[in-house]
PDB file of N, CA and C in Angstrom:
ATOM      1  N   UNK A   1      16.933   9.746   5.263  1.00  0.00           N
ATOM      2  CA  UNK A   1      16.611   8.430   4.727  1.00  0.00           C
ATOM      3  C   UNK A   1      15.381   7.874   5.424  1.00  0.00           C
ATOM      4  N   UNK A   2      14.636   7.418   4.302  1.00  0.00           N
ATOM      5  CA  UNK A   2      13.201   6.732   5.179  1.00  0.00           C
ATOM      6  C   UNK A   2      13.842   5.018   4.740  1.00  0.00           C
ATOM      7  N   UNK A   3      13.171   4.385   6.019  1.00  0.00           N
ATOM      8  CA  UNK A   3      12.818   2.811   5.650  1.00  0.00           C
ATOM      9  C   UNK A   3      11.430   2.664   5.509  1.00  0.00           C
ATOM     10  N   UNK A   4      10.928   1.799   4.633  1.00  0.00           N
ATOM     11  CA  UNK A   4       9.624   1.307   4.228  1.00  0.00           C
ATOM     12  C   UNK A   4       9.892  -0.376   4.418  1.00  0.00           C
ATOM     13  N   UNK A   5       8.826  -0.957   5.349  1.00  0.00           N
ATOM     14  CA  UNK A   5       8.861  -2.266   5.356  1.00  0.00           C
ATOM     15  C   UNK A   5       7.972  -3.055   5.347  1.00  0.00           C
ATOM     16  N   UNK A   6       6.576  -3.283   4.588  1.00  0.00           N
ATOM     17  CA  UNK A   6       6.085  -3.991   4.082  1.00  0.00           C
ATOM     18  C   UNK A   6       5.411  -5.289   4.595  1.00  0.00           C
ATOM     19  N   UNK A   7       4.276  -5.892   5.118  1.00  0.00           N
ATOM     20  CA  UNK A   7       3.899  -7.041   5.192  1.00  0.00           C
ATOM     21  C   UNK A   7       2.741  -7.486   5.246  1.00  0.00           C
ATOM     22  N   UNK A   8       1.915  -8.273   5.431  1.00  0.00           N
ATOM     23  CA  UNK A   8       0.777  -9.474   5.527  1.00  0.00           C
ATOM     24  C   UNK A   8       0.589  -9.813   3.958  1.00  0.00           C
ATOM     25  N   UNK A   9       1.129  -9.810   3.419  1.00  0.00           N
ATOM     26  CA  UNK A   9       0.724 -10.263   2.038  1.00  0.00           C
ATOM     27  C   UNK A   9       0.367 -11.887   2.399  1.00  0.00           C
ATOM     28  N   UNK A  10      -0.102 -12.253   1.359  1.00  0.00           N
ATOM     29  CA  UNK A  10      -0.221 -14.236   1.156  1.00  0.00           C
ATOM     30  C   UNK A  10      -1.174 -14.481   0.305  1.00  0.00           C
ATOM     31  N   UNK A  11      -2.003 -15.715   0.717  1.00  0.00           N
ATOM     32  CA  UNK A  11      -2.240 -16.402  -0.798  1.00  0.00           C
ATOM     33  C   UNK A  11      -3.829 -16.633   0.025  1.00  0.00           C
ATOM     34  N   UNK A  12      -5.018 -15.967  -0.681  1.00  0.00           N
ATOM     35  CA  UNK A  12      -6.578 -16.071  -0.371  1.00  0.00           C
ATOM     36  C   UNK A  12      -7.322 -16.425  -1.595  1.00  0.00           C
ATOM     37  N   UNK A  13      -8.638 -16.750  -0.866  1.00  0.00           N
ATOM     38  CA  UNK A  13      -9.469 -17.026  -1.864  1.00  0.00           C
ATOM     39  C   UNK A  13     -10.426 -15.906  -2.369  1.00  0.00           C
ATOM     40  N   UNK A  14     -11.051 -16.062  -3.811  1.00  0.00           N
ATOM     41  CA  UNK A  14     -11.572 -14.369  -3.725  1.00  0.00           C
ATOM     42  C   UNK A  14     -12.403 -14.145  -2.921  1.00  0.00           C
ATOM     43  N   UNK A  15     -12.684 -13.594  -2.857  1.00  0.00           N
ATOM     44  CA  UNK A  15     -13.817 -12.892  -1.609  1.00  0.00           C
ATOM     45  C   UNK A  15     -13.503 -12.828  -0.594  1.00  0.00           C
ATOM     46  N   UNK A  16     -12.271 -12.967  -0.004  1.00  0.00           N
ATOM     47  CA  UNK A  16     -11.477 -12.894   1.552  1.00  0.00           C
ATOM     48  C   UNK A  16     -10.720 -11.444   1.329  1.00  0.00           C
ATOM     49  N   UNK A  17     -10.569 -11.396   2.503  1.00  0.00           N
ATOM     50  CA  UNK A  17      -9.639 -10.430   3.007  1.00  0.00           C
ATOM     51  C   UNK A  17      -8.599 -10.345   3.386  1.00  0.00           C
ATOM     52  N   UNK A  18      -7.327  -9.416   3.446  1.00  0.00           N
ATOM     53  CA  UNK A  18      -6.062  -9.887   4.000  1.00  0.00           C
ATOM     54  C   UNK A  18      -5.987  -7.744   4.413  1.00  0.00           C
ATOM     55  N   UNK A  19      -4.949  -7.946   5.373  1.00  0.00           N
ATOM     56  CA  UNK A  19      -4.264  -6.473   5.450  1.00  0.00           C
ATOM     57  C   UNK A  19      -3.057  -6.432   5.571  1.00  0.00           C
ATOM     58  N   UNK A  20      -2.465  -5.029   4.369  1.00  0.00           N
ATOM     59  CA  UNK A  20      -1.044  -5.292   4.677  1.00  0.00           C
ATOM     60  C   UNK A  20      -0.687  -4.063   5.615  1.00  0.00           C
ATOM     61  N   UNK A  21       0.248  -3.687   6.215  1.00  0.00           N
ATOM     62  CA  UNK A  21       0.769  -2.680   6.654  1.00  0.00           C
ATOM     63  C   UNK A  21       2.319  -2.782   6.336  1.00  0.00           C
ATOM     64  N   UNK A  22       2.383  -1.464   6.396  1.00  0.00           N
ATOM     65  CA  UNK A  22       4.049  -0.556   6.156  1.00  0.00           C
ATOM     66  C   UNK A  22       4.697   0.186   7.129  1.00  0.00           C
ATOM     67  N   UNK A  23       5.470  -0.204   7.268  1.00  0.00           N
ATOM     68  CA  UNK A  23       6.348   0.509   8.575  1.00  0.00           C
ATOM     69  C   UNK A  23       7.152   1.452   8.298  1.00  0.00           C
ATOM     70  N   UNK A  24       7.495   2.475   8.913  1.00  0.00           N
ATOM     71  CA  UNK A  24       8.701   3.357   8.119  1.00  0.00           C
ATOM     72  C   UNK A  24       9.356   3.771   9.702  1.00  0.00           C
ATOM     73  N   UNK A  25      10.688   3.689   9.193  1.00  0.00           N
ATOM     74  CA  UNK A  25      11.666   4.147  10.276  1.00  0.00           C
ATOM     75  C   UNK A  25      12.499   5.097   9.282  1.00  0.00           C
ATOM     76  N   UNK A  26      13.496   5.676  10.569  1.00  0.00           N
ATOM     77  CA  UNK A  26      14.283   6.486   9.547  1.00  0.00           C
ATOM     78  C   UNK A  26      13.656   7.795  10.154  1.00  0.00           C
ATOM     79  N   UNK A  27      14.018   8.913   9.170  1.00  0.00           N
ATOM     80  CA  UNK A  27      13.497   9.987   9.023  1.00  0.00           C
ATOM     81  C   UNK A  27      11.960  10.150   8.760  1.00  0.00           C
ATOM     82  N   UNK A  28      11.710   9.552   9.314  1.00  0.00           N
ATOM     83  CA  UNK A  28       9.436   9.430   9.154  1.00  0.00           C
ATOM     84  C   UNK A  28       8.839  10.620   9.158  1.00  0.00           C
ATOM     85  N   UNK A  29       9.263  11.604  10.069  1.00  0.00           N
ATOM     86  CA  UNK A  29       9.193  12.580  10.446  1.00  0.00           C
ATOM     87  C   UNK A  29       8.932  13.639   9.794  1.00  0.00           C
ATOM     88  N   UNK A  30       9.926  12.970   8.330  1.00  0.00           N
ATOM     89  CA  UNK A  30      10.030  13.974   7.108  1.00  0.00           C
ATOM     90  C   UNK A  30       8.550  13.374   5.613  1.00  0.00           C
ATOM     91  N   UNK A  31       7.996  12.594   6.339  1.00  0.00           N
ATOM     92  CA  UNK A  31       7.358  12.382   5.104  1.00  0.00           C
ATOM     93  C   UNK A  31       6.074  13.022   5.074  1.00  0.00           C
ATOM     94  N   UNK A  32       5.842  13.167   3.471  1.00  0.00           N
ATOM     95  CA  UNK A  32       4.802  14.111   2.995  1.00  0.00           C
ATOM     96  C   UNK A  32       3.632  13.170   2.949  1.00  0.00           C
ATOM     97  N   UNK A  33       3.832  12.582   1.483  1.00  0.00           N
ATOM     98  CA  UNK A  33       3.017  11.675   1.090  1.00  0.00           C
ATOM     99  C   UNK A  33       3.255  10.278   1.464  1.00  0.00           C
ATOM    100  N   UNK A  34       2.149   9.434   1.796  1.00  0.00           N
ATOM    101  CA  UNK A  34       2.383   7.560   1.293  1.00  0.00           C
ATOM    102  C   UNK A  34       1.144   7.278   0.612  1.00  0.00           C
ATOM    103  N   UNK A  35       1.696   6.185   0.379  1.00  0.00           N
ATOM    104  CA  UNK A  35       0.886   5.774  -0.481  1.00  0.00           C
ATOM    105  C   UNK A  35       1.026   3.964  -1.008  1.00  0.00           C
ATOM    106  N   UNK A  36      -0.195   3.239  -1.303  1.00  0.00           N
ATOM    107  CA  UNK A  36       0.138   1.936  -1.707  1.00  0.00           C
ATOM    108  C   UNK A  36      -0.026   1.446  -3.401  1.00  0.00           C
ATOM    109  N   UNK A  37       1.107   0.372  -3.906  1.00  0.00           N
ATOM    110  CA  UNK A  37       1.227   0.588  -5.401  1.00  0.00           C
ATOM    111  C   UNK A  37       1.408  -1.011  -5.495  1.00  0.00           C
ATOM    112  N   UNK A  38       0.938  -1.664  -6.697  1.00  0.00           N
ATOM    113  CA  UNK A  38       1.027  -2.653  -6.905  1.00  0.00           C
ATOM    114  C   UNK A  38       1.499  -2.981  -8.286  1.00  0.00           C
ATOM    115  N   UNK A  39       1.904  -4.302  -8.695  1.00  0.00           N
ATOM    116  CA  UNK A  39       2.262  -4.390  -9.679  1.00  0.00           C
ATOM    117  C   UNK A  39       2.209  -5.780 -10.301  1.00  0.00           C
ATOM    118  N   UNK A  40       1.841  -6.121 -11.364  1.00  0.00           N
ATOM    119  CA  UNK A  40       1.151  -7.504 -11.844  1.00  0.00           C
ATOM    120  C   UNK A  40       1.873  -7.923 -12.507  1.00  0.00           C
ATOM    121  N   UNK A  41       2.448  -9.369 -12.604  1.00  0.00           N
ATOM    122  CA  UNK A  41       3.427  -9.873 -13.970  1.00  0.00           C
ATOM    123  C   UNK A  41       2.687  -9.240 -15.239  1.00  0.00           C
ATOM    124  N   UNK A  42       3.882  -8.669 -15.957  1.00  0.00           N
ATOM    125  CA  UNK A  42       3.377  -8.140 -17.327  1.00  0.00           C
ATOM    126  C   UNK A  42       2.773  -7.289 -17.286  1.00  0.00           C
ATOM    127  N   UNK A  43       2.279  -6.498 -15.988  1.00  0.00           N
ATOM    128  CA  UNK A  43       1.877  -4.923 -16.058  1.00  0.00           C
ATOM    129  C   UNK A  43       2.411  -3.652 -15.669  1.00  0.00           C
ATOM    130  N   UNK A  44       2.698  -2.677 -15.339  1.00  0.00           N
ATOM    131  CA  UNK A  44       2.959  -1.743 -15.036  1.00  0.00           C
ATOM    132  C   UNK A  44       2.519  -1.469 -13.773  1.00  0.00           C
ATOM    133  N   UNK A  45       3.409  -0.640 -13.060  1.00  0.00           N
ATOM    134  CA  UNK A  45       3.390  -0.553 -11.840  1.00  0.00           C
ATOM    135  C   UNK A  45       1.827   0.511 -11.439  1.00  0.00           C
ATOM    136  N   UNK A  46       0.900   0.309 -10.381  1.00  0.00           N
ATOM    137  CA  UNK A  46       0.266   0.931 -10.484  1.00  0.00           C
ATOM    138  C   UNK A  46      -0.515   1.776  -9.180  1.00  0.00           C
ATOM    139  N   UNK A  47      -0.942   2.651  -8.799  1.00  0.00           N
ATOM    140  CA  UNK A  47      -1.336   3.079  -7.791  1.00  0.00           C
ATOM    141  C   UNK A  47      -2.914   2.707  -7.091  1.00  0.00           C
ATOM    142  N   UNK A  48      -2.687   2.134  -5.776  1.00  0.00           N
ATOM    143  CA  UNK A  48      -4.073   1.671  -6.067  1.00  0.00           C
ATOM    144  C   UNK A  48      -4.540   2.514  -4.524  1.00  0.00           C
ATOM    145  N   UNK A  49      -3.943   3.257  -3.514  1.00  0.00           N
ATOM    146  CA  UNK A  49      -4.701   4.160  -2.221  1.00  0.00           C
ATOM    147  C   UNK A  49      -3.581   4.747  -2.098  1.00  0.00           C
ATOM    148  N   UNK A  50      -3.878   6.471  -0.993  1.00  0.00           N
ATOM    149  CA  UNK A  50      -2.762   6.972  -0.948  1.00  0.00           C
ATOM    150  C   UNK A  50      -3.266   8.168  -0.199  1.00  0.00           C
ATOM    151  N   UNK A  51      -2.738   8.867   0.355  1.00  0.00           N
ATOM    152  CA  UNK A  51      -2.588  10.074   1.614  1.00  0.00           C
ATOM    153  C   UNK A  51      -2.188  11.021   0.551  1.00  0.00           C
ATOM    154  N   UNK A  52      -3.110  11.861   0.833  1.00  0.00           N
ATOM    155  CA  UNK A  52      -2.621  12.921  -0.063  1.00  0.00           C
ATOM    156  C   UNK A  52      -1.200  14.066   1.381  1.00  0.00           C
ATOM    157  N   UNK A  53      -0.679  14.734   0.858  1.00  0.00           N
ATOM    158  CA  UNK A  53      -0.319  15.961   2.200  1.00  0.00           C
ATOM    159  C   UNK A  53      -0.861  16.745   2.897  1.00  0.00           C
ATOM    160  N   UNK A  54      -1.923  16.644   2.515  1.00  0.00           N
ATOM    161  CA  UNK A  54      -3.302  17.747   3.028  1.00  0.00           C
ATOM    162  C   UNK A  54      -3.738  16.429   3.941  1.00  0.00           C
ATOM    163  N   UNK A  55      -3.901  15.265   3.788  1.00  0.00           N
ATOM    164  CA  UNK A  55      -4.382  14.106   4.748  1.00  0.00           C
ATOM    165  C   UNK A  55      -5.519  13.244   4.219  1.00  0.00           C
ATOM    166  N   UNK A  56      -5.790  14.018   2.967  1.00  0.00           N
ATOM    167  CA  UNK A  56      -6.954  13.281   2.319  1.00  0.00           C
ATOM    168  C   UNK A  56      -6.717  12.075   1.862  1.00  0.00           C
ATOM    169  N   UNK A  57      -7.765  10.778   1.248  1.00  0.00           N
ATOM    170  CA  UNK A  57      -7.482   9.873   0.451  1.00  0.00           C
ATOM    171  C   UNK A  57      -7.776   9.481  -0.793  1.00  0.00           C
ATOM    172  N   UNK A  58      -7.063   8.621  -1.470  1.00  0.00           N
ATOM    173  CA  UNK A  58      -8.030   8.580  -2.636  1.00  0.00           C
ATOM    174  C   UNK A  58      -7.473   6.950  -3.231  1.00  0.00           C
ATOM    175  N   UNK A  59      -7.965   6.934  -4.019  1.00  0.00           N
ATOM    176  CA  UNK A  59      -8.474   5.177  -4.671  1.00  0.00           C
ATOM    177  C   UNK A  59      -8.652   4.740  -6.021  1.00  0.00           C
ATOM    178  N   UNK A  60      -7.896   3.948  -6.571  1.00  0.00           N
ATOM    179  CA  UNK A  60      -7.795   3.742  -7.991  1.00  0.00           C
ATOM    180  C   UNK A  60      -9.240   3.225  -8.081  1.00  0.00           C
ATOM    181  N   UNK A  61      -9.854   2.930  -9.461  1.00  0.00           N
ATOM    182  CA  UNK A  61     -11.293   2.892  -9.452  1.00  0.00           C
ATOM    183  C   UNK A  61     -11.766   1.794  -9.204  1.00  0.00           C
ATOM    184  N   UNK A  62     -10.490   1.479  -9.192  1.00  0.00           N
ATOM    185  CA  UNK A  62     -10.705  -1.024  -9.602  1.00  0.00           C
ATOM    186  C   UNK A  62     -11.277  -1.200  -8.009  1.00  0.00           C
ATOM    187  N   UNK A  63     -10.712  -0.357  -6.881  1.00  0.00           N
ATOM    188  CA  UNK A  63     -10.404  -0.932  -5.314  1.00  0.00           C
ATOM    189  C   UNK A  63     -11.643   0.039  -4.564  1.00  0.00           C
ATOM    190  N   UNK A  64     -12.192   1.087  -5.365  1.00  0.00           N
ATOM    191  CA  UNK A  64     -12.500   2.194  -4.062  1.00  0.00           C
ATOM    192  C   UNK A  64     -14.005   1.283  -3.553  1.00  0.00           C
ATOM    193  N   UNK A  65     -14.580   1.111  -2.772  1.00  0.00           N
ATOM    194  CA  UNK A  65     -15.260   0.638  -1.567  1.00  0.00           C
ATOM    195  C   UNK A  65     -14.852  -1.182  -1.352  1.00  0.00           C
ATOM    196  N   UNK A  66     -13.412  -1.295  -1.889  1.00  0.00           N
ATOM    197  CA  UNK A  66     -13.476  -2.809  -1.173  1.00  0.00           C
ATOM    198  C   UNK A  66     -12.421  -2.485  -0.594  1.00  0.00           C
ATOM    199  N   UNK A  67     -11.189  -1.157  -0.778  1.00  0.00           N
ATOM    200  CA  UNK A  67     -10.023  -1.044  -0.554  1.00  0.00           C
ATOM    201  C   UNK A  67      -9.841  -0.080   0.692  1.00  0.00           C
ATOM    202  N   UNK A  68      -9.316   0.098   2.124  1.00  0.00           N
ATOM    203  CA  UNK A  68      -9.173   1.047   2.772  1.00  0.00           C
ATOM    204  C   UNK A  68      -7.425   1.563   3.484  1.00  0.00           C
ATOM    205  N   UNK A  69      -7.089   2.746   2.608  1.00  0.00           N
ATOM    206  CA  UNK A  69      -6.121   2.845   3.673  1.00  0.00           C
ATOM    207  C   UNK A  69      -6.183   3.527   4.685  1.00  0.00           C
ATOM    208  N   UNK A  70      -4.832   3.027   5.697  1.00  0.00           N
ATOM    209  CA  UNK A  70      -5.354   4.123   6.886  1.00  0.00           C
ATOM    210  C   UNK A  70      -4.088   4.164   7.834  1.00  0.00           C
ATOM    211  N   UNK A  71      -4.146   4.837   8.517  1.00  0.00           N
ATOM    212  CA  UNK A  71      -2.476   5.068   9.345  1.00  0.00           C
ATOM    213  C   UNK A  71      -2.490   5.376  11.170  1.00  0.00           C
ATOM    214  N   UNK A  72      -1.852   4.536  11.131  1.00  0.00           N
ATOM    215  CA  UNK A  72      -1.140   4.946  12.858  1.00  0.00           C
ATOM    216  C   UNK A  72       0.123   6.165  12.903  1.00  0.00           C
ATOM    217  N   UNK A  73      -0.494   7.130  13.348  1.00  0.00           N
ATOM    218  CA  UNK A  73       0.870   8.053  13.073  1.00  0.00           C
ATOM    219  C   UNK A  73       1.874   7.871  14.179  1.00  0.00           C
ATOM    220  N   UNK A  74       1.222   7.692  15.442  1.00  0.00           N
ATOM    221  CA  UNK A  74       1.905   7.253  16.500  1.00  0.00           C
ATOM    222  C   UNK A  74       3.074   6.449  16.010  1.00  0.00           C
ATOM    223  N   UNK A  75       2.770   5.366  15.642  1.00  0.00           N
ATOM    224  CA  UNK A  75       3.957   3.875  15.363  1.00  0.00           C
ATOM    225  C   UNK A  75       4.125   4.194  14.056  1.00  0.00           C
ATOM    226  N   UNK A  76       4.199   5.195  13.136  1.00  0.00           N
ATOM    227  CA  UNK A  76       4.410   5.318  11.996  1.00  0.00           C
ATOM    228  C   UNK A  76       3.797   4.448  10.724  1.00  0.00           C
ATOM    229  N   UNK A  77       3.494   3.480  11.213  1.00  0.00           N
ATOM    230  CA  UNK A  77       2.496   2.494  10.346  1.00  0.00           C
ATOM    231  C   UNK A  77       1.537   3.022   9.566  1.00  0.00           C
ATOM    232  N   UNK A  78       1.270   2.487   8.064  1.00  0.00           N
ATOM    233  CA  UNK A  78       0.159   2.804   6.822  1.00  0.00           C
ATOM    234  C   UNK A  78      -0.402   1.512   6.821  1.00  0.00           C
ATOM    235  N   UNK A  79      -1.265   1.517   6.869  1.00  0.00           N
ATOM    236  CA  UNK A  79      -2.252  -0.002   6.658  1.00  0.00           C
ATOM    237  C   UNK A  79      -3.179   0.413   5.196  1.00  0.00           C
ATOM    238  N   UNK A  80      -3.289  -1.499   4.594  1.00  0.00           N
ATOM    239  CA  UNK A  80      -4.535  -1.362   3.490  1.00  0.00           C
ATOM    240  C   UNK A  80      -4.809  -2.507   3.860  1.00  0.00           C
ATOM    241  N   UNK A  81      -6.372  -2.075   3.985  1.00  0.00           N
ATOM    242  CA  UNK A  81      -7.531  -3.377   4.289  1.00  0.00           C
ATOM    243  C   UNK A  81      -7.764  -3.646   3.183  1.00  0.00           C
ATOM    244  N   UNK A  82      -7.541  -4.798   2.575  1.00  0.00           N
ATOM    245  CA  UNK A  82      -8.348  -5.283   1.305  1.00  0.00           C
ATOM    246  C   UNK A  82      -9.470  -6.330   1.702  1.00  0.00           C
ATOM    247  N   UNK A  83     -10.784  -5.918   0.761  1.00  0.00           N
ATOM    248  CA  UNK A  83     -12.289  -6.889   1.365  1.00  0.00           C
ATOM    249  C   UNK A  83     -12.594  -6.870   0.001  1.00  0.00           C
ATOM    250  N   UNK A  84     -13.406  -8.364  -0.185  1.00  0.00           N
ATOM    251  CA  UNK A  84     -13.773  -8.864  -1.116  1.00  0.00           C
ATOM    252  C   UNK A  84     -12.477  -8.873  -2.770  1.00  0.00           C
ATOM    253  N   UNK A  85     -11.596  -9.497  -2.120  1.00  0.00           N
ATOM    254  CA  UNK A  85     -10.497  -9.615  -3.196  1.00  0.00           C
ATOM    255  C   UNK A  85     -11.139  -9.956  -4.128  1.00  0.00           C
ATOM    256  N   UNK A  86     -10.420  -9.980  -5.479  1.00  0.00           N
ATOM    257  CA  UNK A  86     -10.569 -10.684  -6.539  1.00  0.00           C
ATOM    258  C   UNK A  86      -9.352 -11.295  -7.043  1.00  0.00           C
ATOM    259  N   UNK A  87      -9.205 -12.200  -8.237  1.00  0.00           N
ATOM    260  CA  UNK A  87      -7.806 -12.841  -8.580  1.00  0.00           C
ATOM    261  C   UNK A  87      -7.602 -11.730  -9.402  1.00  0.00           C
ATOM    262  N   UNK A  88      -7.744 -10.597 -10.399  1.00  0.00           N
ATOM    263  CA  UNK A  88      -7.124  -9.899 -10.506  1.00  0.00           C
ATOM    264  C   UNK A  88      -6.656  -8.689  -9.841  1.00  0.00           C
ATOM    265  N   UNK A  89      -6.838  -9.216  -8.314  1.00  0.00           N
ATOM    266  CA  UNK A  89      -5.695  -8.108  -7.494  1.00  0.00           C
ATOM    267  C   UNK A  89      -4.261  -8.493  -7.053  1.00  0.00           C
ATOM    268  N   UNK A  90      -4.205  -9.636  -7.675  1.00  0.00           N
ATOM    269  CA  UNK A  90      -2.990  -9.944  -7.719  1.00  0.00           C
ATOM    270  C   UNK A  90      -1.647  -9.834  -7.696  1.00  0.00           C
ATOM    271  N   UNK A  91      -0.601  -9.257  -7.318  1.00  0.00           N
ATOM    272  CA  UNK A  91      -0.144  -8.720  -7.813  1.00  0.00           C
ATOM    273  C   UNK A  91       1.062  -8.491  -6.573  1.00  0.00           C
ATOM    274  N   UNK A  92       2.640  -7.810  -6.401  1.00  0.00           N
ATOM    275  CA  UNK A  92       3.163  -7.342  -5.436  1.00  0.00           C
ATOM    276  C   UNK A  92       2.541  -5.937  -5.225  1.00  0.00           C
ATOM    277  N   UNK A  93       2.640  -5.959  -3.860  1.00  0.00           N
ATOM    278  CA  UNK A  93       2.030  -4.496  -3.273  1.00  0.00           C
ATOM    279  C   UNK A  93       3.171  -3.802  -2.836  1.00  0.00           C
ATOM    280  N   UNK A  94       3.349  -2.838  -3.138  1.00  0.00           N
ATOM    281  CA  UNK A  94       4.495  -1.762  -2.495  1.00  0.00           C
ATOM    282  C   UNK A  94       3.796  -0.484  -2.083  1.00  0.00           C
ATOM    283  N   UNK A  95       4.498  -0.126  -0.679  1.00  0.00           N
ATOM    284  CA  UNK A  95       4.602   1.061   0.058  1.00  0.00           C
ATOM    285  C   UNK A  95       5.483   2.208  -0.724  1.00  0.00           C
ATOM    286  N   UNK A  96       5.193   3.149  -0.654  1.00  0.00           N
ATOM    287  CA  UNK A  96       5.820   4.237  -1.232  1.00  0.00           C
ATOM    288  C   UNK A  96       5.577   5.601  -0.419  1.00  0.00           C
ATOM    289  N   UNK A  97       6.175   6.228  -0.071  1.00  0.00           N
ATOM    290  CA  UNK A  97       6.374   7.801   0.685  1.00  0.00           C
ATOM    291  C   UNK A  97       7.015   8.858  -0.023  1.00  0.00           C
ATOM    292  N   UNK A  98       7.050   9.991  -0.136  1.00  0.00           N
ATOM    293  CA  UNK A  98       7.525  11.018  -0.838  1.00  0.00           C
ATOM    294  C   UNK A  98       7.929  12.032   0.338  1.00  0.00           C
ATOM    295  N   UNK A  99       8.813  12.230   0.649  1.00  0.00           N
ATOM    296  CA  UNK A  99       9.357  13.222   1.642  1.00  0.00           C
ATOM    297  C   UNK A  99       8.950  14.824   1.315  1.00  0.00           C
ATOM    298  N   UNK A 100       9.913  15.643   2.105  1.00  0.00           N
ATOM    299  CA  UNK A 100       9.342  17.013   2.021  1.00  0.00           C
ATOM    300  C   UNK A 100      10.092  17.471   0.998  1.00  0.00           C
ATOM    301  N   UNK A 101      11.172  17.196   0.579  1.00  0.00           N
ATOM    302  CA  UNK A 101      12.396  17.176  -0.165  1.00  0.00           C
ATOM    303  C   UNK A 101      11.675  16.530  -1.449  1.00  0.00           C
ATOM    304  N   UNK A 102      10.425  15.839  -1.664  1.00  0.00           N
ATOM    305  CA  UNK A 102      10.583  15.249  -2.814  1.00  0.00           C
ATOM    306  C   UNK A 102      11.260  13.875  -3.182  1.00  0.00           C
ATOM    307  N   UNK A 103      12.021  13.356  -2.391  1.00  0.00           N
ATOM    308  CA  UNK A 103      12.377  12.431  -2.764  1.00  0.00           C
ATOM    309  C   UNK A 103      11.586  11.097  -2.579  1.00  0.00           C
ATOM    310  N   UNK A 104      11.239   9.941  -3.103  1.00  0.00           N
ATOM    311  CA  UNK A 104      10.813   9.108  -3.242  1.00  0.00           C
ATOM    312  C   UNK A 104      11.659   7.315  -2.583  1.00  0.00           C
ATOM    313  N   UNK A 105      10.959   6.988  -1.924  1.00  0.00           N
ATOM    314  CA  UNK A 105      11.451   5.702  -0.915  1.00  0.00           C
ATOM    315  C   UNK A 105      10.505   4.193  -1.191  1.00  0.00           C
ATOM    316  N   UNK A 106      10.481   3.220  -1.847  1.00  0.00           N
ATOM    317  CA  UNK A 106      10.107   2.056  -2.117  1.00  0.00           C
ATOM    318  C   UNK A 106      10.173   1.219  -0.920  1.00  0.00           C
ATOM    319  N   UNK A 107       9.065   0.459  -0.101  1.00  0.00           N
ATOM    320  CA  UNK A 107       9.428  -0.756   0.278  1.00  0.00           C
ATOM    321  C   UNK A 107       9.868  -2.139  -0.657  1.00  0.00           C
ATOM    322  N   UNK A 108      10.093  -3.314   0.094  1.00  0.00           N
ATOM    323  CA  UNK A 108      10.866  -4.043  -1.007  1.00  0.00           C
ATOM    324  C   UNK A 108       9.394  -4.709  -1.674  1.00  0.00           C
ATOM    325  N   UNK A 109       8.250  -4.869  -1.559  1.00  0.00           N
ATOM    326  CA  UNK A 109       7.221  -5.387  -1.412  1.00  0.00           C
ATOM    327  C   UNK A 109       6.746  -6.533  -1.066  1.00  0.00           C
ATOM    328  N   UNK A 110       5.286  -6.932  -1.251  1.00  0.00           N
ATOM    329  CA  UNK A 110       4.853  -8.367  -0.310  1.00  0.00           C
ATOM    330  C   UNK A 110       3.731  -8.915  -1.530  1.00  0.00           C
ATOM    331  N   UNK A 111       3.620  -9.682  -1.603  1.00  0.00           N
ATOM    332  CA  UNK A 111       2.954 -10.443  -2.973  1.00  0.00           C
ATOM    333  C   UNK A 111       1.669 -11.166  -2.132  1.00  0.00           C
ATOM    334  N   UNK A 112       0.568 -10.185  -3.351  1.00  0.00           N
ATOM    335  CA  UNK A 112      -0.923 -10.968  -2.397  1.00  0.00           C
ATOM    336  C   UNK A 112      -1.046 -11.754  -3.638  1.00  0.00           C
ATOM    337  N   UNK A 113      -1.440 -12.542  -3.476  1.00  0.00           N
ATOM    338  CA  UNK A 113      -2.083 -14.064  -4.311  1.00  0.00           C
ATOM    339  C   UNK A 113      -3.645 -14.591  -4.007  1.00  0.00           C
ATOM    340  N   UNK A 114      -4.820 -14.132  -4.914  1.00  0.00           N
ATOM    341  CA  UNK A 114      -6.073 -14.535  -4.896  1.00  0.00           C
ATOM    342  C   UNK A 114      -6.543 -15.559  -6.026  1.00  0.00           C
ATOM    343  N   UNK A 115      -6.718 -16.492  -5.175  1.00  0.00           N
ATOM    344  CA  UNK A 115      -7.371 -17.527  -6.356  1.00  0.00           C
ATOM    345  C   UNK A 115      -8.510 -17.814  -6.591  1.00  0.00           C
ATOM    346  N   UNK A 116      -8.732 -18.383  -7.435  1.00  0.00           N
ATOM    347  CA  UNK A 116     -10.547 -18.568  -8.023  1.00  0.00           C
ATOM    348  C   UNK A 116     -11.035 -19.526  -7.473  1.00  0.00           C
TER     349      UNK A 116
END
């Protein structure tokens, strides 16, 4: 069992910055992939940075040079720097990991809020 736990979300203006990070306890040990996913009233859940298993990264097209993830492997921690928000990044952000097994682990998520 992994835990995923989620935080700095809050409420900015566009063009600010906020960072969230994800914690995972548990079986950490066992994870393959993470990765960060967001999701907008009335949209579909969506992928926006993420660790590949090889260690690489990659970036939905909306985020790549304002968006950075990045990880403490030590403390198990995934961080995303978000710079130069916009109000449509709106949205809850969720942590997500994929073990070696395949199985899939959700944090509960943290809701960033950018206003105009």
């Amino acid at each position: 069992q992994v835990q995923l736990v989620e935080s700095g979300g809050g409420l900015v203006q566009a063009g600010g910055s906020l960072r969230l990070s994800c914690a995972a306890s548990g079986s950490a040990f066992s994870i393959n992939r993470v990765g960060w996913y967001r999701q907008a009233p009335g949209k579909q859940r969506e992928k926006v940075a993420g660790f590949t298993g090889g260690g690489n990264t990659n970036y939905a097209d909306s985020v790549k040079g304002r968006f950075t993830i990045s990880r403490d492997n030590a403390k198990n921690i995934v961080y995303l720097q978000m710079n130069s928000l916009e109000p449509e990044d709106t949205a809850v952000y969720y942590c997500n990991c994929v073990n070696m097994y395949g199985r899939n682990y959700w944090g509960q998520g943290t809701q960033v809020t950018v206003s105009s």
